[in-house]
C-alpha atoms as a PDB file:
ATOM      1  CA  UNK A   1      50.505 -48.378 100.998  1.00  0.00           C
ATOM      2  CA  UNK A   2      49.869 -50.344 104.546  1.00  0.00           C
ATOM      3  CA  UNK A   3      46.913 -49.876 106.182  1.00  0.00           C
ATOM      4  CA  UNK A   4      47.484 -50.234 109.872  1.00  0.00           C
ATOM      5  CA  UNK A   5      44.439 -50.730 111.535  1.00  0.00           C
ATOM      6  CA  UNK A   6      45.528 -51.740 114.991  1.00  0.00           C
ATOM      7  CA  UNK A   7      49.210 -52.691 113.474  1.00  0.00           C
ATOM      8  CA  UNK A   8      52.612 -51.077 113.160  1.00  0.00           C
ATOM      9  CA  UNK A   9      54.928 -51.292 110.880  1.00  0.00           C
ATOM     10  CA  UNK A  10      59.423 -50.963 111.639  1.00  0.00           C
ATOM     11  CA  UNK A  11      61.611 -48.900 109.534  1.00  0.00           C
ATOM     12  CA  UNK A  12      64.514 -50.629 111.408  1.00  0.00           C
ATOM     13  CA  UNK A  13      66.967 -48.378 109.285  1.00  0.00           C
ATOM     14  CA  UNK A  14      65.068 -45.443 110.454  1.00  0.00           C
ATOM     15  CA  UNK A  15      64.430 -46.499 114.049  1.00  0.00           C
ATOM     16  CA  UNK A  16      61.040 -45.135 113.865  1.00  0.00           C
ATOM     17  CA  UNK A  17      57.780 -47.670 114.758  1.00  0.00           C
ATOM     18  CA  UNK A  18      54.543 -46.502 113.339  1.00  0.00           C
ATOM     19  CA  UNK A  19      51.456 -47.765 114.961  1.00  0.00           C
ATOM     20  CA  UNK A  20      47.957 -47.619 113.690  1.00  0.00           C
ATOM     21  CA  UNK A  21      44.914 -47.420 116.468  1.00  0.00           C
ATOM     22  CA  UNK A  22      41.530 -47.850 115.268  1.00  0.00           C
ATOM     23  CA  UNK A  23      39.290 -47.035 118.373  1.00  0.00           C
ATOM     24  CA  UNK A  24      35.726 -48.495 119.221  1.00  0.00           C
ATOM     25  CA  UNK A  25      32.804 -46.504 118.460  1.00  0.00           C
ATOM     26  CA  UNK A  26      32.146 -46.344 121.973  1.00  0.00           C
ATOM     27  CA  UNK A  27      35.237 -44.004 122.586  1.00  0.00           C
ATOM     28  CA  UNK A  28      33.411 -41.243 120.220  1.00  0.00           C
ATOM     29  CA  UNK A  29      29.895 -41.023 121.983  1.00  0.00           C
ATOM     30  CA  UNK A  30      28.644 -37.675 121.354  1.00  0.00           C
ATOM     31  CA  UNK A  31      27.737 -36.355 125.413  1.00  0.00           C
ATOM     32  CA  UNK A  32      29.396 -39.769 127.218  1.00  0.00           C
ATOM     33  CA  UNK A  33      32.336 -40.261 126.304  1.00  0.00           C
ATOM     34  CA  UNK A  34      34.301 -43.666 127.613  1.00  0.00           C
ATOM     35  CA  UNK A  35      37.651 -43.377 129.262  1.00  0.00           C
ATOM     36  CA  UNK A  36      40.925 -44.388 127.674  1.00  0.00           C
ATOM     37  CA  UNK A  37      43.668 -46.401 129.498  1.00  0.00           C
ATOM     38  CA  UNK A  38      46.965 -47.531 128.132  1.00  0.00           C
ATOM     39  CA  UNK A  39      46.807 -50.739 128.867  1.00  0.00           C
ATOM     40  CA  UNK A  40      43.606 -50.308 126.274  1.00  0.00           C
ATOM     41  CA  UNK A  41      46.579 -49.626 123.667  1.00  0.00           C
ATOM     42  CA  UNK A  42      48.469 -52.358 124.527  1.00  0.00           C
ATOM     43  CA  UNK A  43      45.818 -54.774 124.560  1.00  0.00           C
ATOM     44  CA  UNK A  44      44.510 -53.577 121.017  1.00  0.00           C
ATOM     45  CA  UNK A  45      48.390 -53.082 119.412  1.00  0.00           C
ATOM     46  CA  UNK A  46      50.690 -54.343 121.816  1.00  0.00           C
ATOM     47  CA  UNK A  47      53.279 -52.788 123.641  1.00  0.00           C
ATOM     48  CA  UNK A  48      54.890 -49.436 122.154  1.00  0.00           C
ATOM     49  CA  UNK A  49      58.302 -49.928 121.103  1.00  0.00           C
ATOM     50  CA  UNK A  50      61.056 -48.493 123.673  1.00  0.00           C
ATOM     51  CA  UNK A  51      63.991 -48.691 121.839  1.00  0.00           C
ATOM     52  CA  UNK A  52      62.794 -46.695 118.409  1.00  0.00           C
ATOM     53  CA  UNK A  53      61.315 -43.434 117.906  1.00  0.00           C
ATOM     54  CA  UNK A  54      57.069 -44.458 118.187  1.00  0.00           C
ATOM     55  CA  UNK A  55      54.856 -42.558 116.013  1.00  0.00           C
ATOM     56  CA  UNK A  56      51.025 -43.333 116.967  1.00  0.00           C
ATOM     57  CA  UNK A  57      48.184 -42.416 114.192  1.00  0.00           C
ATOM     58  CA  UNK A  58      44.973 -42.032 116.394  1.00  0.00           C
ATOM     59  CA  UNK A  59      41.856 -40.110 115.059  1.00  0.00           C
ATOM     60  CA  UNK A  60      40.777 -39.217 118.281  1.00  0.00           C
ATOM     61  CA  UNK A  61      43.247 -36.454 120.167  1.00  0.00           C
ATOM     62  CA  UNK A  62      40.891 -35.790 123.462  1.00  0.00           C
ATOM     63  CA  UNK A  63      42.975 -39.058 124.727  1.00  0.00           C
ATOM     64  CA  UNK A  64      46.672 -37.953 124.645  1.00  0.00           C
ATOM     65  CA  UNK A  65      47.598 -39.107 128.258  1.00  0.00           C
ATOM     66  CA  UNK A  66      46.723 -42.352 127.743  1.00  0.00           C
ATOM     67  CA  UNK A  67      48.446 -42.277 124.149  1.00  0.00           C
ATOM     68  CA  UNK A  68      51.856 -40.277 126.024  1.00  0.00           C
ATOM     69  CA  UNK A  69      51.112 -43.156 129.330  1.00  0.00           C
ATOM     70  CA  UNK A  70      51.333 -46.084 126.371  1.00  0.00           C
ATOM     71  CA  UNK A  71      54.753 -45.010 124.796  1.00  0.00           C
ATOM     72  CA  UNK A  72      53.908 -42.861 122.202  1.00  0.00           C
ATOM     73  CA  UNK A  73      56.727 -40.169 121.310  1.00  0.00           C
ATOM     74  CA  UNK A  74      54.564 -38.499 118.576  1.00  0.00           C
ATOM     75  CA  UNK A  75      50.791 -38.969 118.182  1.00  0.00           C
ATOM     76  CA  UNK A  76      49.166 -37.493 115.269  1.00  0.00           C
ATOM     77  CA  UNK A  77      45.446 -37.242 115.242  1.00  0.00           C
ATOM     78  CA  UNK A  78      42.603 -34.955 113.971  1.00  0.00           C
ATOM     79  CA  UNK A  79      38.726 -35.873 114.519  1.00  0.00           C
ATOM     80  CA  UNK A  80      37.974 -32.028 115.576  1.00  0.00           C
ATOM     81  CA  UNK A  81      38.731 -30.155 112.538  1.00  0.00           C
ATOM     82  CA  UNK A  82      39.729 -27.420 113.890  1.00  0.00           C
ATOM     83  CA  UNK A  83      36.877 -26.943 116.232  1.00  0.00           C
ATOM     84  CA  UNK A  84      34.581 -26.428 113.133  1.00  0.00           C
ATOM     85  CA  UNK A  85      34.056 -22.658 113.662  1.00  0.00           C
ATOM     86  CA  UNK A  86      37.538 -21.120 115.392  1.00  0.00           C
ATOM     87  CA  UNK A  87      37.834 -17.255 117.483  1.00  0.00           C
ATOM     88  CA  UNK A  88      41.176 -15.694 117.237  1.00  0.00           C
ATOM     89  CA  UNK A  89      42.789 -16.265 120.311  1.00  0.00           C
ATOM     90  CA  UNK A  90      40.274 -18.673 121.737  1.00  0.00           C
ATOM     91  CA  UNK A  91      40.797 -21.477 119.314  1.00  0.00           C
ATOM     92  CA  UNK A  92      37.958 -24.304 118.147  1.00  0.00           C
ATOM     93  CA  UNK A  93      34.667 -23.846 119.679  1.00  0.00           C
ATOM     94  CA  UNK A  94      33.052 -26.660 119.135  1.00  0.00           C
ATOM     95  CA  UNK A  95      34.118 -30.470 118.330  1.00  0.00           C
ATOM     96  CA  UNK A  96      31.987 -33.023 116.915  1.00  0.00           C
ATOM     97  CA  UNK A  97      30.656 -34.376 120.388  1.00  0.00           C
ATOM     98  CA  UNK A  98      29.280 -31.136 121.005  1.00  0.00           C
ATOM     99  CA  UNK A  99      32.722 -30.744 123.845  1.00  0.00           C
ATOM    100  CA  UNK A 100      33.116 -26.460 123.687  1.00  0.00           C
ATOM    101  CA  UNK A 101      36.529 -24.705 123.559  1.00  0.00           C
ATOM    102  CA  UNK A 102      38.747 -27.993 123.930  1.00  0.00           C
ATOM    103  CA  UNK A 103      42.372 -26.813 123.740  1.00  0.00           C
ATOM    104  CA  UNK A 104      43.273 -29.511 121.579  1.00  0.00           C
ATOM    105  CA  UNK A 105      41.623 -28.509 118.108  1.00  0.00           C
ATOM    106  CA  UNK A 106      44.201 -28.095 116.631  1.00  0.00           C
ATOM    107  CA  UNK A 107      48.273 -27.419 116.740  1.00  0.00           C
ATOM    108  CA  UNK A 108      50.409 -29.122 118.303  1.00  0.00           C
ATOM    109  CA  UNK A 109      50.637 -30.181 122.617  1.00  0.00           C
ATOM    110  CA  UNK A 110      53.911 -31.224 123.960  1.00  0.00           C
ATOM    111  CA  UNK A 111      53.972 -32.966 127.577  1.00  0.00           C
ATOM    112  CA  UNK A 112      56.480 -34.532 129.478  1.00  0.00           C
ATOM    113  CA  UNK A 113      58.920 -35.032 126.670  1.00  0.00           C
ATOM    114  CA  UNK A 114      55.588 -36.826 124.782  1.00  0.00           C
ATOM    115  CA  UNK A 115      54.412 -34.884 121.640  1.00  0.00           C
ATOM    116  CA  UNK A 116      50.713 -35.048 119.562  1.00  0.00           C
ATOM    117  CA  UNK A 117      50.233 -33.023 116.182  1.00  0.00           C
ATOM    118  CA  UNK A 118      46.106 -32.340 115.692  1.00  0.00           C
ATOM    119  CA  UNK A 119      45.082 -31.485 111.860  1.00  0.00           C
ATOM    120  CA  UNK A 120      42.341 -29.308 111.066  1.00  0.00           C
ATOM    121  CA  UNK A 121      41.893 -31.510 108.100  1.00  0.00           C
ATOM    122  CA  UNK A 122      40.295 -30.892 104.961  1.00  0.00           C
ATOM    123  CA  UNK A 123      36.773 -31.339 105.261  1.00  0.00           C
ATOM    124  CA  UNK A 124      34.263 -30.826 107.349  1.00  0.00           C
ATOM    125  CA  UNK A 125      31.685 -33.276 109.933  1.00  0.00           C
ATOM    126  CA  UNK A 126      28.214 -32.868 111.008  1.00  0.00           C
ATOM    127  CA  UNK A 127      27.805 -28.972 110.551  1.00  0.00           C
ATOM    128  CA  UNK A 128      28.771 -28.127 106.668  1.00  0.00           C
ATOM    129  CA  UNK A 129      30.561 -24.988 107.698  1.00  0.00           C
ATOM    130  CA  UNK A 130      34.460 -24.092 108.506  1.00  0.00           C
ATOM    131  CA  UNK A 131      34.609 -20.194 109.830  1.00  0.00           C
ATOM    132  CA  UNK A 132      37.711 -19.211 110.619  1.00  0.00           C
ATOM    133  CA  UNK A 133      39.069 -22.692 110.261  1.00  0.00           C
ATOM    134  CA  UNK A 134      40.888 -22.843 107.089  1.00  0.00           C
ATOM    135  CA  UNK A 135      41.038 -26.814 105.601  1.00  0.00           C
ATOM    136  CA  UNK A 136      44.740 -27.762 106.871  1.00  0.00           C
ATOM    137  CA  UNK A 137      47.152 -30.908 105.566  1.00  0.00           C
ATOM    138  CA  UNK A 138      50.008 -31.773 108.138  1.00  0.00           C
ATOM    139  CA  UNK A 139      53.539 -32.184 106.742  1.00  0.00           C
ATOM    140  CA  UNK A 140      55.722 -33.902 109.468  1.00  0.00           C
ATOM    141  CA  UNK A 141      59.410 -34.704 108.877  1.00  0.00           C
ATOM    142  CA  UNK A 142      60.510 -37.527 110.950  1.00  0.00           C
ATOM    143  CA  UNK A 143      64.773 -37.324 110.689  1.00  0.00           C
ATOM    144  CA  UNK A 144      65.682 -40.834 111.495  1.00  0.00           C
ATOM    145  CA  UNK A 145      68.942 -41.840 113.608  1.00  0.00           C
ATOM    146  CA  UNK A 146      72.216 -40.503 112.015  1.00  0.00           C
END
């Protein structure tokens, strides 16, 4: 085990970097939140690596441009779970800065060639309650180059 707070580690036989962000409180105020550049990221972790495959493990998913803008190819995340109480073919209602019906509860978001992976998770935040939000571990398999 690594723990990769605000460090990556290389599989150079894999070609996959994996890069651990551990945000400032400040970026999960409940009704203001703070904005999120890139060049945030790269002050924090460095640069993202161009010529490997970068994996980025950030809690928070509400930032995913500026996680895409710093060179992430996959970002995995999860912070919402789920959106704590979830309508079928609405999604999560309710994350825990009190943000309604963000898109990215859960699932996964694709953009511009950039993909992020959200987890429900397995427990629950502020509000002791999961309705329609069954607990939820992500399996990803990362194939690295042949």
């Amino acid at each position: 085990v690594r723990i990769l707070e605000n460090g990556s580690v290389l599989l150079p036989e894999y070609g996959i970097r994996i890069t651990g962000l551990d945000l400032p409180r400040e970026y999960y105020q409940k009704l203001d939140r703070t904005k999120l550049e890139s060049k945030t990221i790269s002050r924090m972790v460095g640069h993202a690596d161009r010529n490997d495959f970068q994996v980025l493990l950030a809690h928070n998913p509400v930032f995913f441009d500026a996680y895409a803008g710093w060179g992430a190819d996959l970002t995995l995340c999860g912070h919402f779970h789920g959106g704590t109480i979830r309508i079928p073919g609405l999604g999560g209602v309710m994350t825990p800065q009190y943000q309604f019906f963000l898109p990215w509860c859960a699932g996964r978001f694709d953009a511009d060639g950039k993909t992020m992976i959200v987890s429900r998770g397995l427990g629950t935040h502020s509000i002791n309650v999961r309705l329609n939000d069954r607990p939820e571990l992500v399996c990803v398999t990362l194939r690295g180059k042949q």
